[in-house]
PDB file of N, CA and C in Angstrom:
ATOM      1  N   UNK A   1       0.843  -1.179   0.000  1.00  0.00           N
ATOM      2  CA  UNK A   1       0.000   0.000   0.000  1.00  0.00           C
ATOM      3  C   UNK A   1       0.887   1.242   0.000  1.00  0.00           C
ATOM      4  N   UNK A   2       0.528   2.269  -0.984  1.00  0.00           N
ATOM      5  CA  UNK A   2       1.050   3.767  -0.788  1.00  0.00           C
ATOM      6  C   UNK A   2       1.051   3.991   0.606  1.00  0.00           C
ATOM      7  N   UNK A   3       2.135   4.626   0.534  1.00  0.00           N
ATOM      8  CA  UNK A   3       1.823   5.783   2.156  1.00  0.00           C
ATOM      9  C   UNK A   3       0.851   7.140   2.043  1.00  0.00           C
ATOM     10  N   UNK A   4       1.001   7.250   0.714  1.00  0.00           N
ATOM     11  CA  UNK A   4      -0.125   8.614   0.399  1.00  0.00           C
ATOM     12  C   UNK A   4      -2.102   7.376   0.879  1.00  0.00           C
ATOM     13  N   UNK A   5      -1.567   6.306   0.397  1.00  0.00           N
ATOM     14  CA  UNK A   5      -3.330   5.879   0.809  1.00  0.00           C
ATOM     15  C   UNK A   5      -3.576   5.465   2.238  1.00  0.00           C
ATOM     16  N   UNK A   6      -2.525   5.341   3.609  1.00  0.00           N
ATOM     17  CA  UNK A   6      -2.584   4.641   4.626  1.00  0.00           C
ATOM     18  C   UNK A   6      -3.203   5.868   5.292  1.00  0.00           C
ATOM     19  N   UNK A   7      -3.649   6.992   4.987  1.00  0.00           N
ATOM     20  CA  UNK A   7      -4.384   7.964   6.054  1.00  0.00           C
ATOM     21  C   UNK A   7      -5.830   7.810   5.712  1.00  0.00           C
ATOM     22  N   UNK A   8      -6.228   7.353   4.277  1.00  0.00           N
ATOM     23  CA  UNK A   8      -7.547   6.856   4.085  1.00  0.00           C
ATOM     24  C   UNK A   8      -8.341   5.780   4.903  1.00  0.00           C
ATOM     25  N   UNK A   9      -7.214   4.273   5.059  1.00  0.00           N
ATOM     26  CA  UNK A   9      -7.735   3.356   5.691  1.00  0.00           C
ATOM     27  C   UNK A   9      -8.223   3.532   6.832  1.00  0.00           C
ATOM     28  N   UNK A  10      -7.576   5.070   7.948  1.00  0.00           N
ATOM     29  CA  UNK A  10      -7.128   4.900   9.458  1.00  0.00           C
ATOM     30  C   UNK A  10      -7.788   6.178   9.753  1.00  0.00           C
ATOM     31  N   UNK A  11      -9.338   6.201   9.284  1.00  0.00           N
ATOM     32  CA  UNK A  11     -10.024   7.351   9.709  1.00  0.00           C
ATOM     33  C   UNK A  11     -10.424   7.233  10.844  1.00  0.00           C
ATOM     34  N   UNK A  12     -10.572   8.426  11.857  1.00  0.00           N
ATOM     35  CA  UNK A  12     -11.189   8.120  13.328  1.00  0.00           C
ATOM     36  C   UNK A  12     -12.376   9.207  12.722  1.00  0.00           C
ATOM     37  N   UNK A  13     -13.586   8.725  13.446  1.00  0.00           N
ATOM     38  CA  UNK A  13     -14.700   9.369  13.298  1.00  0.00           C
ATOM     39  C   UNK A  13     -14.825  10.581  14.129  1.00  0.00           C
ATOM     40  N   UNK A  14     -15.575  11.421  14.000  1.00  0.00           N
ATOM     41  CA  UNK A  14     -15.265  12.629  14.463  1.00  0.00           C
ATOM     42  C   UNK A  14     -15.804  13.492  15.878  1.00  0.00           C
ATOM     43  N   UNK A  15     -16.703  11.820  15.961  1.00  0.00           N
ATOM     44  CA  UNK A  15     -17.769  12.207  17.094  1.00  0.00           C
ATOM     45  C   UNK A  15     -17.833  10.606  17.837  1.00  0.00           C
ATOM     46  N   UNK A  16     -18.205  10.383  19.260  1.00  0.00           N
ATOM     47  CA  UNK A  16     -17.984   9.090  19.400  1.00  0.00           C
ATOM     48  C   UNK A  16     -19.793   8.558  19.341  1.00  0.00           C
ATOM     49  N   UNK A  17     -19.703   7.176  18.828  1.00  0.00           N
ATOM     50  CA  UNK A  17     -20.926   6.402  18.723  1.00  0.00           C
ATOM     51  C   UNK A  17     -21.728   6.140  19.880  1.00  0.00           C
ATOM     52  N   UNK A  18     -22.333   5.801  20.122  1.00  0.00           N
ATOM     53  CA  UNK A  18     -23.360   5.412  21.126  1.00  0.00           C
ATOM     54  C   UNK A  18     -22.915   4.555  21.726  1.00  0.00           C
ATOM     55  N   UNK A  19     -22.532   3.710  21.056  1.00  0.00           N
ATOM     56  CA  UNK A  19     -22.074   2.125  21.617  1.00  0.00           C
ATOM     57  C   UNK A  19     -20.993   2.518  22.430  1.00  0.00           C
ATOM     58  N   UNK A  20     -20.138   3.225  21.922  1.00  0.00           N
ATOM     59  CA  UNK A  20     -18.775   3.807  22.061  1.00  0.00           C
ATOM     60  C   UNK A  20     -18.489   4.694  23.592  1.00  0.00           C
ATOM     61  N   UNK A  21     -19.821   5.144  23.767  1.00  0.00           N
ATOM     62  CA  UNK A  21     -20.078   6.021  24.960  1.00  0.00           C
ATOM     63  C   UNK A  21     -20.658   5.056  25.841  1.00  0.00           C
ATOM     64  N   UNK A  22     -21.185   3.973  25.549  1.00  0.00           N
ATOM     65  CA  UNK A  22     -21.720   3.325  26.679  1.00  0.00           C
ATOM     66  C   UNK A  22     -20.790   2.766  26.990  1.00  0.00           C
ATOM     67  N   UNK A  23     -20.116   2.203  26.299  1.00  0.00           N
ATOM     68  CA  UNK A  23     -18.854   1.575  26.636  1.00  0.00           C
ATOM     69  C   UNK A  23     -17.466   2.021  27.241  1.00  0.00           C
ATOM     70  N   UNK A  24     -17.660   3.602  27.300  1.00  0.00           N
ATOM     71  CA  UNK A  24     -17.050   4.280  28.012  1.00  0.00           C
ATOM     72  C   UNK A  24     -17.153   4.437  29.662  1.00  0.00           C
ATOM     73  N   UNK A  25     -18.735   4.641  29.455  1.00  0.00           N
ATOM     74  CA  UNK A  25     -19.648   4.709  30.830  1.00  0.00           C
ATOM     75  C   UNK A  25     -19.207   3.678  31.554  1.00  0.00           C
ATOM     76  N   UNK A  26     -19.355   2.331  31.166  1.00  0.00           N
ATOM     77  CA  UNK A  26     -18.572   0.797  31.402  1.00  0.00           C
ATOM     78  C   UNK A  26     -17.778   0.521  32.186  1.00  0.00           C
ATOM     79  N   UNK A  27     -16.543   1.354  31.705  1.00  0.00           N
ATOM     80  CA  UNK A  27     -15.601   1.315  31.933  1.00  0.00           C
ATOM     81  C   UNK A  27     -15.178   2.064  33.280  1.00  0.00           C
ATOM     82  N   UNK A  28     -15.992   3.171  33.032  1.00  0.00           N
ATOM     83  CA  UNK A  28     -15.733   4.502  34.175  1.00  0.00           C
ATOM     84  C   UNK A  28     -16.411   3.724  35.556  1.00  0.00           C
ATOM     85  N   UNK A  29     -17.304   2.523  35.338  1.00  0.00           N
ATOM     86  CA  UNK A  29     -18.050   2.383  36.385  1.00  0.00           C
ATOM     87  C   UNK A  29     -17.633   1.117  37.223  1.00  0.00           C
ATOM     88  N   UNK A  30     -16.805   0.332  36.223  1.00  0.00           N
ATOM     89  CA  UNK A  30     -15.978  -0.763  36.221  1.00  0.00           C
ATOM     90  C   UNK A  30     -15.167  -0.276  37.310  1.00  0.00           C
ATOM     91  N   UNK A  31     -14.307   0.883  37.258  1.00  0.00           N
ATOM     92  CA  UNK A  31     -13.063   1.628  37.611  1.00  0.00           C
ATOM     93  C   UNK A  31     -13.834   2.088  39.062  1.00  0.00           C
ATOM     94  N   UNK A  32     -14.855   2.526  39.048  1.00  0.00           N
ATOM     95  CA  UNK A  32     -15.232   3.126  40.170  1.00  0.00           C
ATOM     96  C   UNK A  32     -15.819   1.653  41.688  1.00  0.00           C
ATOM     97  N   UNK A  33     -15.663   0.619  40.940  1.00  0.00           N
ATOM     98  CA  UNK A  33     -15.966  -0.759  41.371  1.00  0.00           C
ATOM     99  C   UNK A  33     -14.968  -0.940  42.013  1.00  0.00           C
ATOM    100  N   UNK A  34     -13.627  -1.028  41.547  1.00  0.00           N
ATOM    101  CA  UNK A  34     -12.509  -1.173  42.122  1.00  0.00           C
ATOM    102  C   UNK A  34     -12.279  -0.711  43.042  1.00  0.00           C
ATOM    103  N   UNK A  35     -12.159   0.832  43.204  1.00  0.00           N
ATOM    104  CA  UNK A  35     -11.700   1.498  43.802  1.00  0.00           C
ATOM    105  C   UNK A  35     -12.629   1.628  45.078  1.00  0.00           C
ATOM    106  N   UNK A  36     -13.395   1.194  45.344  1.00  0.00           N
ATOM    107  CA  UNK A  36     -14.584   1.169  46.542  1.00  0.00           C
ATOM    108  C   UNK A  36     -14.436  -0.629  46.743  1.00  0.00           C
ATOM    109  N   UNK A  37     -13.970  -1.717  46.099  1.00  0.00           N
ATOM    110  CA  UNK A  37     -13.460  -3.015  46.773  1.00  0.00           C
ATOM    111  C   UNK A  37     -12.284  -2.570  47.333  1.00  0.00           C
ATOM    112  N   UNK A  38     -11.192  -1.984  46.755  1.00  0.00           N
ATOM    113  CA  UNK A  38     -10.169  -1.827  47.511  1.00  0.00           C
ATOM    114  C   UNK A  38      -9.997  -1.140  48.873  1.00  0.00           C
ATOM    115  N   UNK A  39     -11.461   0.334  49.019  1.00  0.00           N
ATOM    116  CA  UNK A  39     -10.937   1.373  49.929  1.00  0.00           C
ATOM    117  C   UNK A  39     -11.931   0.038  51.001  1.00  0.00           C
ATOM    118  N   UNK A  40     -12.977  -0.803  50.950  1.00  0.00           N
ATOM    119  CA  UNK A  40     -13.723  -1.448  51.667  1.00  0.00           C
ATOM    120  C   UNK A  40     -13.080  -2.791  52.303  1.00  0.00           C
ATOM    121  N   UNK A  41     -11.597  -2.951  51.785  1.00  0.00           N
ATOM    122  CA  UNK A  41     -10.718  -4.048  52.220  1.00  0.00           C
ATOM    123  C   UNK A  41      -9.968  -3.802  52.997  1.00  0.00           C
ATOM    124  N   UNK A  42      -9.755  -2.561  53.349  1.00  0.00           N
ATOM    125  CA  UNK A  42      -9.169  -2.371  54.737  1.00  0.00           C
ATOM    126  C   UNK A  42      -7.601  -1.818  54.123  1.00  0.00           C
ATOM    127  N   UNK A  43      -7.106  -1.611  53.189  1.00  0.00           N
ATOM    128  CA  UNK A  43      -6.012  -1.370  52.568  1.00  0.00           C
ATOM    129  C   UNK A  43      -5.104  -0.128  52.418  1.00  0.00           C
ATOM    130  N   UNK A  44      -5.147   0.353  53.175  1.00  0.00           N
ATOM    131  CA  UNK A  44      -4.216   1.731  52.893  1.00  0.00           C
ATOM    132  C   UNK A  44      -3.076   2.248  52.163  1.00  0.00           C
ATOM    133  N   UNK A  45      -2.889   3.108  50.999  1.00  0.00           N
ATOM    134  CA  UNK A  45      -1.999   3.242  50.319  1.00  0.00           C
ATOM    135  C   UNK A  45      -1.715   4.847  49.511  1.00  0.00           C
ATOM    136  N   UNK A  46      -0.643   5.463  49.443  1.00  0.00           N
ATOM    137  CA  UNK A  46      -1.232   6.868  48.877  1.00  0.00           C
ATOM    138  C   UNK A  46      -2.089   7.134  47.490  1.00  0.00           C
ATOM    139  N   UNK A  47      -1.693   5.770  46.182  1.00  0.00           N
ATOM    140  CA  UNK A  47      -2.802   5.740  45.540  1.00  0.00           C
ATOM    141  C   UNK A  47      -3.846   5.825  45.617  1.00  0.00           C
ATOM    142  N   UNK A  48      -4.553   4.985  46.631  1.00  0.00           N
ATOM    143  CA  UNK A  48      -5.684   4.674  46.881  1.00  0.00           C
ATOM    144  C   UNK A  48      -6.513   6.078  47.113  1.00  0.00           C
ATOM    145  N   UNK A  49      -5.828   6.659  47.939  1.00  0.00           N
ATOM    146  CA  UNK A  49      -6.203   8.270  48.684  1.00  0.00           C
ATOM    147  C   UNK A  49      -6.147   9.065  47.544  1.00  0.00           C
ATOM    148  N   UNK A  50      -5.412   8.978  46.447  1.00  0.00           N
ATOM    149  CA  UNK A  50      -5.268   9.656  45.362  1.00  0.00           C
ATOM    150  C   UNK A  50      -6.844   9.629  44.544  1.00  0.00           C
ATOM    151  N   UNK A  51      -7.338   8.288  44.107  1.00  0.00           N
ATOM    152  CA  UNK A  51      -7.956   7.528  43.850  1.00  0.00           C
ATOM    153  C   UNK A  51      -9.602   8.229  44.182  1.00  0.00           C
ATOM    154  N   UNK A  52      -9.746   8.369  45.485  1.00  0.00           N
ATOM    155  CA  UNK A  52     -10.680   8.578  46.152  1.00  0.00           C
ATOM    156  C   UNK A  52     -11.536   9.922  46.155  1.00  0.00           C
ATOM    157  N   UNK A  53     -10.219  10.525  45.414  1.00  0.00           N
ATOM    158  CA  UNK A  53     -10.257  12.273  45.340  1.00  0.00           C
ATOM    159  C   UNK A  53     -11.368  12.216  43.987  1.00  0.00           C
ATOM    160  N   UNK A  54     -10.885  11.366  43.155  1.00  0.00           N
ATOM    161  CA  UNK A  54     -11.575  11.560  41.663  1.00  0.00           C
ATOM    162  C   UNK A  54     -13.073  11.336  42.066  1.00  0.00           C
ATOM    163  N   UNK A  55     -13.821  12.027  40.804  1.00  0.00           N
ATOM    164  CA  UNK A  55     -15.296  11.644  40.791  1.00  0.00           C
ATOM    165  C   UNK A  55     -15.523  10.595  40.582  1.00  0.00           C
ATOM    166  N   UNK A  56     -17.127  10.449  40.954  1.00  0.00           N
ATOM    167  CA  UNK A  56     -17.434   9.014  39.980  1.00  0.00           C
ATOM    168  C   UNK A  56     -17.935   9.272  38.912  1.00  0.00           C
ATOM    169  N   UNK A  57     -18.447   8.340  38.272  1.00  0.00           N
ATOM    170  CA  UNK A  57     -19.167   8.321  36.583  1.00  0.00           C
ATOM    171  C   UNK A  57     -20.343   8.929  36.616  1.00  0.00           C
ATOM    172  N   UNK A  58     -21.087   8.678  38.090  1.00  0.00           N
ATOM    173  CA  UNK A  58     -22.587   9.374  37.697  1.00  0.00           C
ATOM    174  C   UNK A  58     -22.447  10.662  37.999  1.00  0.00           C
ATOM    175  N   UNK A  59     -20.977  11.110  39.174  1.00  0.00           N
ATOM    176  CA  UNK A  59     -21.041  12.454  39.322  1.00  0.00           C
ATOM    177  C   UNK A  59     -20.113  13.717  38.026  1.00  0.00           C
ATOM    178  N   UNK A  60     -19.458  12.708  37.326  1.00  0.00           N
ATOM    179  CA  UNK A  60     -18.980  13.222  36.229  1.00  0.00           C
ATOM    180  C   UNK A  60     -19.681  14.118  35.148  1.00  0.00           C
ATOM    181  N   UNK A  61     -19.534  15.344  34.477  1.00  0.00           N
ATOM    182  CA  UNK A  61     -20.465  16.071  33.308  1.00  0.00           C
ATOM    183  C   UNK A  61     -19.877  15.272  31.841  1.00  0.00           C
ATOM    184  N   UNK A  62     -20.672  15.161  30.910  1.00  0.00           N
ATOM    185  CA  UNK A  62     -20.810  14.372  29.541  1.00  0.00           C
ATOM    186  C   UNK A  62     -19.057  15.049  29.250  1.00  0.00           C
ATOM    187  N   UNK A  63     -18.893  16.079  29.391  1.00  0.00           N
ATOM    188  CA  UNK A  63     -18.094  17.198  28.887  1.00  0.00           C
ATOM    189  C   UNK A  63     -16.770  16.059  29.115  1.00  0.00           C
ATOM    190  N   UNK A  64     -16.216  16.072  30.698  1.00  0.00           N
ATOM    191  CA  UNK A  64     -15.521  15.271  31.383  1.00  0.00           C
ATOM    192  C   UNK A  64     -15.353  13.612  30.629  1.00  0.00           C
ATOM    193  N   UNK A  65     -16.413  13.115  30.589  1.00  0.00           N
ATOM    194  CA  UNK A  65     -16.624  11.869  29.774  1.00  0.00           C
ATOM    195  C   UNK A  65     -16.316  11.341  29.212  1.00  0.00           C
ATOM    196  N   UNK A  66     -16.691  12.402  27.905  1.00  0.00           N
ATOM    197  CA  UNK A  66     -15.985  11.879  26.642  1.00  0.00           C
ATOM    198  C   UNK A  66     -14.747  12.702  25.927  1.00  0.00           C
ATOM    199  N   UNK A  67     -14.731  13.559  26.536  1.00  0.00           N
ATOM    200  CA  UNK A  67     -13.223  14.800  25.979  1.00  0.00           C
ATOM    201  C   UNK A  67     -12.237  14.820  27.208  1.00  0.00           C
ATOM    202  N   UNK A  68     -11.240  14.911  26.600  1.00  0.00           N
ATOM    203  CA  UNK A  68     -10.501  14.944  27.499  1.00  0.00           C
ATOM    204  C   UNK A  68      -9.304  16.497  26.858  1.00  0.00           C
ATOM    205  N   UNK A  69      -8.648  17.322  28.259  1.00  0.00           N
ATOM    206  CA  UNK A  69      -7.836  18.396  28.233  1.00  0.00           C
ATOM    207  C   UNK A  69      -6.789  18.141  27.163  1.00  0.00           C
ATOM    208  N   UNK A  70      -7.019  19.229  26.274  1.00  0.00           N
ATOM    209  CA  UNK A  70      -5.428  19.141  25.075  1.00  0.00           C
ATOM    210  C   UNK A  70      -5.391  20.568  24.982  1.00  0.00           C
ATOM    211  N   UNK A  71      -4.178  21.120  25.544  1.00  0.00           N
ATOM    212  CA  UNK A  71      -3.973  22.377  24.770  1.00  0.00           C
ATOM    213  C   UNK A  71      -3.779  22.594  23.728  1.00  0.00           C
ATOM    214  N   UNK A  72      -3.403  21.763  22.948  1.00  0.00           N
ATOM    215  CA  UNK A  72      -3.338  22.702  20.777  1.00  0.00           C
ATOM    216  C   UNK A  72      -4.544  22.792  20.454  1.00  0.00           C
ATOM    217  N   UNK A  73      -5.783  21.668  20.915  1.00  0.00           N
ATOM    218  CA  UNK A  73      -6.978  21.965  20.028  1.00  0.00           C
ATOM    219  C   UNK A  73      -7.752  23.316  20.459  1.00  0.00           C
ATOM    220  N   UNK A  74      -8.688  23.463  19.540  1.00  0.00           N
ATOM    221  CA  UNK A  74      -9.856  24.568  19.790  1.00  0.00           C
ATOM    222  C   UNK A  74     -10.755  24.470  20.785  1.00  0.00           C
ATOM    223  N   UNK A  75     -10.673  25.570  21.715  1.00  0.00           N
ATOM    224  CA  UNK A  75     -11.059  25.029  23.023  1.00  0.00           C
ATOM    225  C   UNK A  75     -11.261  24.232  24.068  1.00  0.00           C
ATOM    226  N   UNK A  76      -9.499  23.421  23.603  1.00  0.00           N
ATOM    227  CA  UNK A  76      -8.820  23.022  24.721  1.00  0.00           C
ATOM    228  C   UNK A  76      -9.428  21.786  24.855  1.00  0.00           C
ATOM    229  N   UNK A  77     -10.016  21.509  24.037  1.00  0.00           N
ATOM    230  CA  UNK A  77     -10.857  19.845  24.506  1.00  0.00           C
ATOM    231  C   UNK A  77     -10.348  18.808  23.290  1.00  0.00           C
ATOM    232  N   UNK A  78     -10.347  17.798  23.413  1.00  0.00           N
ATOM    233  CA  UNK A  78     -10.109  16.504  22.628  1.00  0.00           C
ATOM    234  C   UNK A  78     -10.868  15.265  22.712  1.00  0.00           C
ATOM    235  N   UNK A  79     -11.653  14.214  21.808  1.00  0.00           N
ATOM    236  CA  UNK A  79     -12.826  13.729  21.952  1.00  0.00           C
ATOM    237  C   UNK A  79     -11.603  12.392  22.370  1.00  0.00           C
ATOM    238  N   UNK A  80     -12.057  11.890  23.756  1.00  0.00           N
ATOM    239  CA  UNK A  80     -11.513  10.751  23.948  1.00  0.00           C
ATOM    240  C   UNK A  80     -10.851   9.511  22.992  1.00  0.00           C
ATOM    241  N   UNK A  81     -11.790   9.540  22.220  1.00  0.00           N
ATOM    242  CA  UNK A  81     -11.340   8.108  20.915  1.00  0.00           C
ATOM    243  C   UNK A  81     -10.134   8.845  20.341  1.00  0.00           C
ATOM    244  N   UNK A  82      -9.631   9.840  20.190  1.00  0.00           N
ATOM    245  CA  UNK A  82      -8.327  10.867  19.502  1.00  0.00           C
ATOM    246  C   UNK A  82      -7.035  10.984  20.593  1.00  0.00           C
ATOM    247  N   UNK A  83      -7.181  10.216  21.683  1.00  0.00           N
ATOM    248  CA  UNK A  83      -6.463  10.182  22.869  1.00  0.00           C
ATOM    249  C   UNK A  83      -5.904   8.736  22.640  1.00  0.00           C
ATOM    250  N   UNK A  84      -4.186   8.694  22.441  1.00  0.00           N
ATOM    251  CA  UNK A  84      -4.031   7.280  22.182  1.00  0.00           C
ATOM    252  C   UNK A  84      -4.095   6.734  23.925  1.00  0.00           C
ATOM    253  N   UNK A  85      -4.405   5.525  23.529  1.00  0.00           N
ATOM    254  CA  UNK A  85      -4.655   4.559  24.819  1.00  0.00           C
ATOM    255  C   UNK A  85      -5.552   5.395  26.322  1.00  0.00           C
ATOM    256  N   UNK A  86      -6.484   5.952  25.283  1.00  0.00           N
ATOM    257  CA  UNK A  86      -7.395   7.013  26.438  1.00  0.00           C
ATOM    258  C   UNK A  86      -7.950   5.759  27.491  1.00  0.00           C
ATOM    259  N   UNK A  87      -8.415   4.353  27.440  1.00  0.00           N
ATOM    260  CA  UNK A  87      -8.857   3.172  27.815  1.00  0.00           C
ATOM    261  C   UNK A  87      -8.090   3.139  29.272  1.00  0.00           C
ATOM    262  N   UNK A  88      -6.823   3.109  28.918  1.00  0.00           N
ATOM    263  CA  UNK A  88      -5.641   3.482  30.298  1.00  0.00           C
ATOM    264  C   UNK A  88      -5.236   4.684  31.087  1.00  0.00           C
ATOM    265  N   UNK A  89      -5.673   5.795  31.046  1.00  0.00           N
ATOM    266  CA  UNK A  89      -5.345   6.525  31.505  1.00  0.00           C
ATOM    267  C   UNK A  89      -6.760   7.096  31.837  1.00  0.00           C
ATOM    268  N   UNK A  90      -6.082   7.921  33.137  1.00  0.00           N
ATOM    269  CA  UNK A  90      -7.232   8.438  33.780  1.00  0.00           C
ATOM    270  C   UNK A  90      -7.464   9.736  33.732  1.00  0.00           C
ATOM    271  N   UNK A  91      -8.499   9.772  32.956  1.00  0.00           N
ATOM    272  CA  UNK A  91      -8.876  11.575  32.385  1.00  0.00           C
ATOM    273  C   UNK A  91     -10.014  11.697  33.453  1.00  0.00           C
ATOM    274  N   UNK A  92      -9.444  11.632  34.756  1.00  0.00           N
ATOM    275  CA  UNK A  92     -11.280  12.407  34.684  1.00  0.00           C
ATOM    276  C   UNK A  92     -10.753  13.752  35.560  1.00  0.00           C
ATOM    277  N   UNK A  93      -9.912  13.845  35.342  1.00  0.00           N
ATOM    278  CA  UNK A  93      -9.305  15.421  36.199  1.00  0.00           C
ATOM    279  C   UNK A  93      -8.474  16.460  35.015  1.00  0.00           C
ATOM    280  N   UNK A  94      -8.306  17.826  35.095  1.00  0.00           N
ATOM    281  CA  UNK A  94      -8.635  18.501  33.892  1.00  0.00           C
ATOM    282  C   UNK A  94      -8.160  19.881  35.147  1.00  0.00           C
ATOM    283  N   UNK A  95      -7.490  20.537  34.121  1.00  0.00           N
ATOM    284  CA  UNK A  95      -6.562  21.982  34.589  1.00  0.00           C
ATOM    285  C   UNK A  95      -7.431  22.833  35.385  1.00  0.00           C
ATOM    286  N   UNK A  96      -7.591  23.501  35.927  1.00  0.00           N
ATOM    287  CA  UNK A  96      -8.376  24.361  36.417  1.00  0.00           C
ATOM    288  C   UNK A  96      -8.773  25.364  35.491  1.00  0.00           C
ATOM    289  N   UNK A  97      -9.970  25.705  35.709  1.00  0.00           N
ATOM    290  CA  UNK A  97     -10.583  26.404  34.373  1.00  0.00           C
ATOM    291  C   UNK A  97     -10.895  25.779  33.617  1.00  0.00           C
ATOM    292  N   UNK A  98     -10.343  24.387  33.064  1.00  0.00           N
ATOM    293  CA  UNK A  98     -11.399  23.775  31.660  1.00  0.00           C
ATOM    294  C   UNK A  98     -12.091  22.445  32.187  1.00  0.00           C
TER     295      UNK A  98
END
């Protein structure tokens, strides 16, 4: 394959799907599972306390959700699926002011 045609194959869509957002939600709630078995096991650790600070999924805004903080873009936001390995990392905290 051209290298001029490999940006055709590897389009990201521009908005995330439905499926895509529930499956986000999923995930966020998955994460918030953990972190309430662990603080309920008696376990103390500075992660954990770190951990505890973040919101949860239902107290999270759509905004938070699915975009996550980039300074180059236009108003500072970036749609999660455009975030490599957004799946692993934990966006749900964001600069002050955005």
């Amino acid at each position: 394959m051209h290298i001029s045609l490999q940006s055709r194959c590897r389009k990201t869509p521009w908005r995330l799907s439905a499926t895509r957002k529930a499956n986000q939600r999923k995930r966020l709630k998955q994460v918030d599972e953990v972190i309430e078995t662990v603080r309920a096991s008696g376990i103390k650790c500075a992660a954990l306390d770190k951990a505890l600070e973040l919101p949860k999924e239902h107290e999270m805004p759509a905004r938070d959700k699915y975009t996550a903080f980039s300074a180059w873009d236009r108003g500072y936001r970036k749609g999660i699926h455009k975030v490599p390995k957004f799946t692993r990392l934990t966006l749900r905290t964001n600069p002050k002011g955005f």
